[in-house]
PDB file of N, CA and C in Angstrom:
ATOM      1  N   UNK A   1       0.854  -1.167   0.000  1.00  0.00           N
ATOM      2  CA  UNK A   1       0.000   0.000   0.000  1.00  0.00           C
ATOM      3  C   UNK A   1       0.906   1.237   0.000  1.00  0.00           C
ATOM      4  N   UNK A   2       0.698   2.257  -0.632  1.00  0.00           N
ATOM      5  CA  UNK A   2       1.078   3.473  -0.849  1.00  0.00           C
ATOM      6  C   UNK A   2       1.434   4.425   0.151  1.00  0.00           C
ATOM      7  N   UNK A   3       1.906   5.249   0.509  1.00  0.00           N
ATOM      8  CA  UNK A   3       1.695   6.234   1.720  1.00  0.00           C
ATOM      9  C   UNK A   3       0.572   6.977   1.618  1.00  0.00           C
ATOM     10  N   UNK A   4       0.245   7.467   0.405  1.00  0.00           N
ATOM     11  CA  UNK A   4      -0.800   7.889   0.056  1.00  0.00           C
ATOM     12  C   UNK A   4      -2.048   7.085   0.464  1.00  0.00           C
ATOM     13  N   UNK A   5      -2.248   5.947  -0.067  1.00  0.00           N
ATOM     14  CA  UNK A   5      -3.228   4.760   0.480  1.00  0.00           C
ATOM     15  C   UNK A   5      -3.418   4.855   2.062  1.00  0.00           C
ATOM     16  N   UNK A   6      -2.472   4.594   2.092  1.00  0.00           N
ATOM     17  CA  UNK A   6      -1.908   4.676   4.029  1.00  0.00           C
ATOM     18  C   UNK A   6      -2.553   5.648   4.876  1.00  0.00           C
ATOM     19  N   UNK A   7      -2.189   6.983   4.075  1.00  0.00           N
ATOM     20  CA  UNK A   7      -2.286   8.460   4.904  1.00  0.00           C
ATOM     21  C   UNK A   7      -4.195   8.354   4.884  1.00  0.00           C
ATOM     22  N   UNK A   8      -5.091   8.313   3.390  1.00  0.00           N
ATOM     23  CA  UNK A   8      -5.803   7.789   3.537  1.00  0.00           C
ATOM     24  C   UNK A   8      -7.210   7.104   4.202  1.00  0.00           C
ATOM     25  N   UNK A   9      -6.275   6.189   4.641  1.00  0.00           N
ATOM     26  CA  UNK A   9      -6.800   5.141   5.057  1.00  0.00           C
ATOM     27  C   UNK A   9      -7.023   5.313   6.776  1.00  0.00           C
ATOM     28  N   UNK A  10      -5.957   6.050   7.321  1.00  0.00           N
ATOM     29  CA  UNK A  10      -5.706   6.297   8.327  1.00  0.00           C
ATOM     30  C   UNK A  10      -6.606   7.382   8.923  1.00  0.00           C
ATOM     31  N   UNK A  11      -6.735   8.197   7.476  1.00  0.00           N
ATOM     32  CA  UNK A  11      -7.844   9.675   8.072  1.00  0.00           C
ATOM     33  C   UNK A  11      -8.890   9.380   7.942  1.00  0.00           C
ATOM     34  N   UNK A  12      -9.593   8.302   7.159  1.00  0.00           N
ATOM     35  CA  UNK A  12     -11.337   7.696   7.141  1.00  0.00           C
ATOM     36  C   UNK A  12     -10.862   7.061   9.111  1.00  0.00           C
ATOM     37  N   UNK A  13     -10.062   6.300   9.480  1.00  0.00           N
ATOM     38  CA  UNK A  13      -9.785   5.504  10.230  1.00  0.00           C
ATOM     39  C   UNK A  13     -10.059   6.727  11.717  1.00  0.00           C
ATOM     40  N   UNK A  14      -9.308   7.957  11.650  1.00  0.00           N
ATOM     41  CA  UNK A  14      -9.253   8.675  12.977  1.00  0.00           C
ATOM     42  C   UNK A  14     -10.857   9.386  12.729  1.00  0.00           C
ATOM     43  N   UNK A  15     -11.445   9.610  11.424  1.00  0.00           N
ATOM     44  CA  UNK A  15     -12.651  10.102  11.660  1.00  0.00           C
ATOM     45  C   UNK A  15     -13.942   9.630  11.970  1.00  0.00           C
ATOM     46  N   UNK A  16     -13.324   7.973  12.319  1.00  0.00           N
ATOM     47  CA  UNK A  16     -14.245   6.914  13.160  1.00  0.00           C
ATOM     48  C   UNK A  16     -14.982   5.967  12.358  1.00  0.00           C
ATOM     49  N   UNK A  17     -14.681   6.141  10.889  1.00  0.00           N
ATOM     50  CA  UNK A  17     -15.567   4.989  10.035  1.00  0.00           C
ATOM     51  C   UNK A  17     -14.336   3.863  10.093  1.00  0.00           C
ATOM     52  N   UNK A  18     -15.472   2.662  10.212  1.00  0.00           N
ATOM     53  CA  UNK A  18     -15.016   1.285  10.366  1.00  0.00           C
ATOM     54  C   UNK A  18     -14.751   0.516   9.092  1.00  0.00           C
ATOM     55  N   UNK A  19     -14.411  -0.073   8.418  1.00  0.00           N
ATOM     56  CA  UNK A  19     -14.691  -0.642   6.990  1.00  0.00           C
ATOM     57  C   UNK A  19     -15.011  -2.372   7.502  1.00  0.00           C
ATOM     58  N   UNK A  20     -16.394  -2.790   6.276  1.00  0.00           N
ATOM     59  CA  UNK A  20     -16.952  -3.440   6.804  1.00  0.00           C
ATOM     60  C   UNK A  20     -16.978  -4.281   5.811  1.00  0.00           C
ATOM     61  N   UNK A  21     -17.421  -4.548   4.623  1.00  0.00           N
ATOM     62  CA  UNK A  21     -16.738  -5.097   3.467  1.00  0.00           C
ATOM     63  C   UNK A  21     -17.193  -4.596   2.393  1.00  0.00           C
ATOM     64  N   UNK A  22     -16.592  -5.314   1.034  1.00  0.00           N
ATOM     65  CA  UNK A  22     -17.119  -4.634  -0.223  1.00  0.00           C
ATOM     66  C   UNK A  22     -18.011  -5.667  -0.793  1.00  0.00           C
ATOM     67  N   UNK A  23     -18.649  -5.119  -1.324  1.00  0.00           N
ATOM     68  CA  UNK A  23     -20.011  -5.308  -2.170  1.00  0.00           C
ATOM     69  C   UNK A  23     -20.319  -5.062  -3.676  1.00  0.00           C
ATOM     70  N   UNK A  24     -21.237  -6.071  -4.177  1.00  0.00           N
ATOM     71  CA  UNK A  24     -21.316  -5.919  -5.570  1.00  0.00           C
ATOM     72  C   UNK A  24     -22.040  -4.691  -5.996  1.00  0.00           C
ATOM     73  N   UNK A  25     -21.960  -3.631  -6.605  1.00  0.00           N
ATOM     74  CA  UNK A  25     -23.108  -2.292  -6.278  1.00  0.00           C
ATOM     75  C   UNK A  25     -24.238  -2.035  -6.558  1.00  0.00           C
ATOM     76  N   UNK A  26     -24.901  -3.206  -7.035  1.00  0.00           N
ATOM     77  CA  UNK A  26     -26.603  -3.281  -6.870  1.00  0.00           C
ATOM     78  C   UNK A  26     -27.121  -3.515  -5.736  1.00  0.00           C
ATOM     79  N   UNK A  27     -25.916  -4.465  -4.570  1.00  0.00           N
ATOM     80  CA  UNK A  27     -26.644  -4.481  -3.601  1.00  0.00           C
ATOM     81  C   UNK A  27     -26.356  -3.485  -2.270  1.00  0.00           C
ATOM     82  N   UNK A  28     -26.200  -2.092  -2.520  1.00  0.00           N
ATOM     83  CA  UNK A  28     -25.138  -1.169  -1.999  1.00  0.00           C
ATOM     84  C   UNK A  28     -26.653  -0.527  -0.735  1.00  0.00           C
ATOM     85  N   UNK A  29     -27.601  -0.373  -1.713  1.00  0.00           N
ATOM     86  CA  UNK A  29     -28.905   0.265  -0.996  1.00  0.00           C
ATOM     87  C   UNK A  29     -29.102  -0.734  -0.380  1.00  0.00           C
ATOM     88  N   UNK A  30     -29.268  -2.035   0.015  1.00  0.00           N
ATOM     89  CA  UNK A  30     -29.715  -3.119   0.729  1.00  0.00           C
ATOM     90  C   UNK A  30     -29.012  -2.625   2.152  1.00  0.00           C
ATOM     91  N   UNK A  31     -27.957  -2.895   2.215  1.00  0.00           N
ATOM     92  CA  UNK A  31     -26.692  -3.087   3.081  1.00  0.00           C
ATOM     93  C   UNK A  31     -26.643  -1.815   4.130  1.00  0.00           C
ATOM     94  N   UNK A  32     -26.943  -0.458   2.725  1.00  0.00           N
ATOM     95  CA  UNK A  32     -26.970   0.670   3.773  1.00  0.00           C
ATOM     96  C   UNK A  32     -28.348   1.293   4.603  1.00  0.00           C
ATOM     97  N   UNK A  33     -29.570   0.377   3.922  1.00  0.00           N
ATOM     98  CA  UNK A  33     -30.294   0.612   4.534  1.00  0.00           C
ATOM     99  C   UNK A  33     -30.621  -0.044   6.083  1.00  0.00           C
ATOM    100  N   UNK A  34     -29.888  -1.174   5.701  1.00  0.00           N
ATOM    101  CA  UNK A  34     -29.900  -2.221   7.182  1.00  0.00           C
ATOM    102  C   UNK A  34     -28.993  -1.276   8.335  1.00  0.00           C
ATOM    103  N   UNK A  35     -27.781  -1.451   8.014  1.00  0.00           N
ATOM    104  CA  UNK A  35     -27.012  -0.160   8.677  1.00  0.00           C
ATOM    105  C   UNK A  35     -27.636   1.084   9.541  1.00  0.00           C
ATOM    106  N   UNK A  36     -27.992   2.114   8.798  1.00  0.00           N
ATOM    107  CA  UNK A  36     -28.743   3.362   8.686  1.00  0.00           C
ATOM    108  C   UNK A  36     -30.207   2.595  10.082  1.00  0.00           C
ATOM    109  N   UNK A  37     -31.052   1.274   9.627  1.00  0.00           N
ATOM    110  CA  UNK A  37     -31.882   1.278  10.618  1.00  0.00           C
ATOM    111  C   UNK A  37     -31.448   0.784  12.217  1.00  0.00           C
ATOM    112  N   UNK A  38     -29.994   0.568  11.679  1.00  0.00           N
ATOM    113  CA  UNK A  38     -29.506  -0.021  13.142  1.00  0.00           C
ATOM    114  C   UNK A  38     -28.382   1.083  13.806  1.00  0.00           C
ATOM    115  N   UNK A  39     -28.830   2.495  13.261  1.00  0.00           N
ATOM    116  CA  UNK A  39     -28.559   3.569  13.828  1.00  0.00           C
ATOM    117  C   UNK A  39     -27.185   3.844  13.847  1.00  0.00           C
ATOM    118  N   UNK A  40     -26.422   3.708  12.272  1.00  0.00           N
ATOM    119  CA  UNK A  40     -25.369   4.025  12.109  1.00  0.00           C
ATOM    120  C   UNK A  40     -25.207   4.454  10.871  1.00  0.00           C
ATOM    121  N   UNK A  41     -24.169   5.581  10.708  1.00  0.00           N
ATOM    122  CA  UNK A  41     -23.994   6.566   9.654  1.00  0.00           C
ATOM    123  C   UNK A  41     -23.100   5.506   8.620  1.00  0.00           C
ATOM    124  N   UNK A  42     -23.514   5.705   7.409  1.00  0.00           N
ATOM    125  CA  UNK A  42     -22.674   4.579   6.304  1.00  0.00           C
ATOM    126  C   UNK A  42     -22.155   5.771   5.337  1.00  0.00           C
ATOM    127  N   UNK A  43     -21.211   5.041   4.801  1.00  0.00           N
ATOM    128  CA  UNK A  43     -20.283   5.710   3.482  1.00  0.00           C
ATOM    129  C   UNK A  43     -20.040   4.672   3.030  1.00  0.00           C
ATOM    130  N   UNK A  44     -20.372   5.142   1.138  1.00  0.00           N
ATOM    131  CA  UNK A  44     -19.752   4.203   0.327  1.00  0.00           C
ATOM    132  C   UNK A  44     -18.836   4.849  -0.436  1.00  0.00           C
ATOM    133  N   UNK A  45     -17.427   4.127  -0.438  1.00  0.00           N
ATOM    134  CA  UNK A  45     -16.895   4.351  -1.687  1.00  0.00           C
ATOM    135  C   UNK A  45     -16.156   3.209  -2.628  1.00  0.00           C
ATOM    136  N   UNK A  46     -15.720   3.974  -4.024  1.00  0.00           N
ATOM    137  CA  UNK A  46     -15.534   3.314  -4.359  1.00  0.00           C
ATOM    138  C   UNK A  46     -14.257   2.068  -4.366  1.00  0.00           C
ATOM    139  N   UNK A  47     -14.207   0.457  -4.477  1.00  0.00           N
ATOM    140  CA  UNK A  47     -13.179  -0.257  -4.388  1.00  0.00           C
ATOM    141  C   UNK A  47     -11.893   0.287  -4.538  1.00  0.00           C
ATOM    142  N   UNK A  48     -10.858  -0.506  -3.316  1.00  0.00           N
ATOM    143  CA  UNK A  48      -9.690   0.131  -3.895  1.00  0.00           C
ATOM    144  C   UNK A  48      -8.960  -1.139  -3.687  1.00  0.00           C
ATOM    145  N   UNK A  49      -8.459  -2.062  -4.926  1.00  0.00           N
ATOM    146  CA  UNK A  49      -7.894  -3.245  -4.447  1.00  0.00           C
ATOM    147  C   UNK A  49      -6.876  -3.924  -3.559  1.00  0.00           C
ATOM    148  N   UNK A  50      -6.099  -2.399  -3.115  1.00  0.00           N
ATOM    149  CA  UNK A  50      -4.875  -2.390  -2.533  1.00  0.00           C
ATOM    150  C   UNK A  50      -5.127  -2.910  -1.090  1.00  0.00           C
ATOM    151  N   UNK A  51      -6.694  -2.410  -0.899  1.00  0.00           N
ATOM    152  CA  UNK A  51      -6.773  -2.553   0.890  1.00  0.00           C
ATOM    153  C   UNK A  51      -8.181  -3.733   0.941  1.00  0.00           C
ATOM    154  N   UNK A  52      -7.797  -4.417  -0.283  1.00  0.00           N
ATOM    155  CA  UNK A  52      -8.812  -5.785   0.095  1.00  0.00           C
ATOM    156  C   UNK A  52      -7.336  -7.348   0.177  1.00  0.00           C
ATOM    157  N   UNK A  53      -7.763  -7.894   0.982  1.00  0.00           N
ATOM    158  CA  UNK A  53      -6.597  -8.525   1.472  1.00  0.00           C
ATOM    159  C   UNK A  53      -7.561 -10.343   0.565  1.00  0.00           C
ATOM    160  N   UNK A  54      -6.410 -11.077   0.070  1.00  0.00           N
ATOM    161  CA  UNK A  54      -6.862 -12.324  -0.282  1.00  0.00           C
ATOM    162  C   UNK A  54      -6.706 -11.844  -1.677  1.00  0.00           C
ATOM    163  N   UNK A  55      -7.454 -12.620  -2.645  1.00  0.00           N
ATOM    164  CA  UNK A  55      -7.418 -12.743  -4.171  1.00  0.00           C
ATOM    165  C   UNK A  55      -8.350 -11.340  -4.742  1.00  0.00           C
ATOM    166  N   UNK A  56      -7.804 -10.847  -5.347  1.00  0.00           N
ATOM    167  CA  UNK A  56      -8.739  -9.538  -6.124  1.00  0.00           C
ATOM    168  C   UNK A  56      -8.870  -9.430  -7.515  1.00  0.00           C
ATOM    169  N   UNK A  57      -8.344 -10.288  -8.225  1.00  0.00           N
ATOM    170  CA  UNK A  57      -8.289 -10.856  -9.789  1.00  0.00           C
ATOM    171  C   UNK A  57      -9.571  -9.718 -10.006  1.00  0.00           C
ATOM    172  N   UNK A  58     -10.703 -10.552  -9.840  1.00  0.00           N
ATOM    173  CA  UNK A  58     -12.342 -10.258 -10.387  1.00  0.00           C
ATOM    174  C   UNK A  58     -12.503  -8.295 -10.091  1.00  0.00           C
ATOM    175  N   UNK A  59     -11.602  -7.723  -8.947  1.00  0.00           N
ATOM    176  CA  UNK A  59     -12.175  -6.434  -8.628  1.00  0.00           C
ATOM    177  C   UNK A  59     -10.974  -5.774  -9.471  1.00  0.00           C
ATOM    178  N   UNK A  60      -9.793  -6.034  -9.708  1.00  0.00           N
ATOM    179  CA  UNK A  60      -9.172  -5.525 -10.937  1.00  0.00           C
ATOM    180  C   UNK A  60      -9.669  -5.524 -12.437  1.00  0.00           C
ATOM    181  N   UNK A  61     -10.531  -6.489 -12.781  1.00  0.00           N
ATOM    182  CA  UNK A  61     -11.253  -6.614 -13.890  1.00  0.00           C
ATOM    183  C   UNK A  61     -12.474  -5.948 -13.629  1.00  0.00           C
ATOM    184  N   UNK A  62     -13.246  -5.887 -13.076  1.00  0.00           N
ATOM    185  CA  UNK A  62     -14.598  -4.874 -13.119  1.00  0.00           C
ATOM    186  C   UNK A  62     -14.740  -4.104 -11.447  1.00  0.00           C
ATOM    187  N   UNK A  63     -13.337  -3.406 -10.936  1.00  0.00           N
ATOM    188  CA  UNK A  63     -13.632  -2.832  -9.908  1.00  0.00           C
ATOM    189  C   UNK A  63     -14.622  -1.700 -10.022  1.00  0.00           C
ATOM    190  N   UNK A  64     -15.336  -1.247 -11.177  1.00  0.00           N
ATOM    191  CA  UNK A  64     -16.201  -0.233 -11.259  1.00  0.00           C
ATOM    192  C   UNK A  64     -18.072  -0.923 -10.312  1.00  0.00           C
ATOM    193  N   UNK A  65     -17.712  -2.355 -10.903  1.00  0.00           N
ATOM    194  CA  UNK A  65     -18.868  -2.934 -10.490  1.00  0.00           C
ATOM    195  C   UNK A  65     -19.049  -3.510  -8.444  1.00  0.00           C
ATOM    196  N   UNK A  66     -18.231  -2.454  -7.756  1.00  0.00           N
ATOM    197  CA  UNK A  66     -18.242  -3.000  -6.530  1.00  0.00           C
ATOM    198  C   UNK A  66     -18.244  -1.653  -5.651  1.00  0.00           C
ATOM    199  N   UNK A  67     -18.392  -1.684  -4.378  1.00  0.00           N
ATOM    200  CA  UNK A  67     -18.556  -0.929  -3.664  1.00  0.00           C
ATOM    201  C   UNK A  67     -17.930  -0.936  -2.082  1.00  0.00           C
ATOM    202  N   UNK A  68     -16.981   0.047  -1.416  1.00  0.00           N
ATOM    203  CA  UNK A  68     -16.542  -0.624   0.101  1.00  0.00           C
ATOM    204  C   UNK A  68     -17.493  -0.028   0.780  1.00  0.00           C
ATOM    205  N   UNK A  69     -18.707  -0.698   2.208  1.00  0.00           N
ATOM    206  CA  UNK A  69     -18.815   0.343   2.890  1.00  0.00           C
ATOM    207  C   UNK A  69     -17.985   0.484   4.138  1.00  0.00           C
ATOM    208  N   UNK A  70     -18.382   1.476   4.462  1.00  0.00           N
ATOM    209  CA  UNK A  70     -17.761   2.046   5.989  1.00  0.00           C
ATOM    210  C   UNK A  70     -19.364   2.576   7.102  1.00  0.00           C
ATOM    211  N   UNK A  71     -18.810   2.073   7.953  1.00  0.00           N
ATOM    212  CA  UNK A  71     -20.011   2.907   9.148  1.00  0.00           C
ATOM    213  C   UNK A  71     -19.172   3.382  10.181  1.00  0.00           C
ATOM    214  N   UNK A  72     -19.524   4.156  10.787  1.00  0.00           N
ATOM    215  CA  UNK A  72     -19.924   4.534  12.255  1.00  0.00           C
ATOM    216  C   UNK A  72     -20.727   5.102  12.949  1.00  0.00           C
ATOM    217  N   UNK A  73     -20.694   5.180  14.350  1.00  0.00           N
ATOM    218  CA  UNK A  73     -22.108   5.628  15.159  1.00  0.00           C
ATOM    219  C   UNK A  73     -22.275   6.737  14.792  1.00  0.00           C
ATOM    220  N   UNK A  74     -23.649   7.438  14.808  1.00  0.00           N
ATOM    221  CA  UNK A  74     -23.847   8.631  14.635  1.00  0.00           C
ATOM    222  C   UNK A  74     -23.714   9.470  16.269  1.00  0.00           C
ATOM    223  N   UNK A  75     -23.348  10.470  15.453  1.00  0.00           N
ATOM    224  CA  UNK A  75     -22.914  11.242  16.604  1.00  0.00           C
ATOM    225  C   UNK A  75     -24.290  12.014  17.459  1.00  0.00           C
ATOM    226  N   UNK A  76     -25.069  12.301  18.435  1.00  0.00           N
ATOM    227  CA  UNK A  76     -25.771  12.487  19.243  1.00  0.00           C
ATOM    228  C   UNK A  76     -26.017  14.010  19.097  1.00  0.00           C
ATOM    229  N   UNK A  77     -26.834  14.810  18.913  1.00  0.00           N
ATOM    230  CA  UNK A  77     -27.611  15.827  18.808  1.00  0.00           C
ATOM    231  C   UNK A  77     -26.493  16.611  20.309  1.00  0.00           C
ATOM    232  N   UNK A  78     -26.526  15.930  21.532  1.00  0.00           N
ATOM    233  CA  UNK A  78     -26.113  16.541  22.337  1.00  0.00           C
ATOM    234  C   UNK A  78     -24.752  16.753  22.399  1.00  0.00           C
ATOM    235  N   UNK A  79     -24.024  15.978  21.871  1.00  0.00           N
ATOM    236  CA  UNK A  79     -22.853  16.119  21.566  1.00  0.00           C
ATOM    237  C   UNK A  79     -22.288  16.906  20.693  1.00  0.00           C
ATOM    238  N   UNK A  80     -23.225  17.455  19.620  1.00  0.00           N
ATOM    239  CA  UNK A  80     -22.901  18.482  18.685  1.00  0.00           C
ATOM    240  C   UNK A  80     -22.849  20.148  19.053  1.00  0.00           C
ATOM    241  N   UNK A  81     -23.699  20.224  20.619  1.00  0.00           N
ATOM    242  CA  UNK A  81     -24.575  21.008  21.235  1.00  0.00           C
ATOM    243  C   UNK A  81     -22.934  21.154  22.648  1.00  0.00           C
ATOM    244  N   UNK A  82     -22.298  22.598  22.000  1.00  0.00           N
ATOM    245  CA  UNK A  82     -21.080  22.631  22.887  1.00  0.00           C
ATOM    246  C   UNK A  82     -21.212  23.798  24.032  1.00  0.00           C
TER     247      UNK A  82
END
């Protein structure tokens, strides 16, 4: 992985999103709606093969057709309230 990748990866990482896995991207609304009702903020972006660990053949050939998400908790009305 890159430093760039790294640096990254590290700033989704300190701004509290978790990465949870990637997905084929038709089923992107499924996933984030389950998420979202179990009271957590989702982000999708798009695949990046560098930070999927195991075989990635298939997401180098159609990485357009996939999706990573990320969640974390949403942050509390009162907590925004300084």
């Amino acid at each position: 992985m890159t430093n760039d990748k790294k640096e990254k990866k590290s700033q989704i990482e300190k701004e509290g999103w978790v990465r949870k896995f990637t997905v084929e991207e038709n089923r992107v609304d499924e996933y984030k709606e389950l998420y979202e009702s179990l009271g957590q903020e989702v982000m999708v972006t798009a695949v990046n093969p560098s930070e999927i660990e195991g075989c990635v053949e298939c997401f180098k050939v159609e990485c357009d057709k996939y999706r990573t998400i990320y969640t974390r908790s949403k942050k509390s009305e009162e907590k925004l309230i300084l």
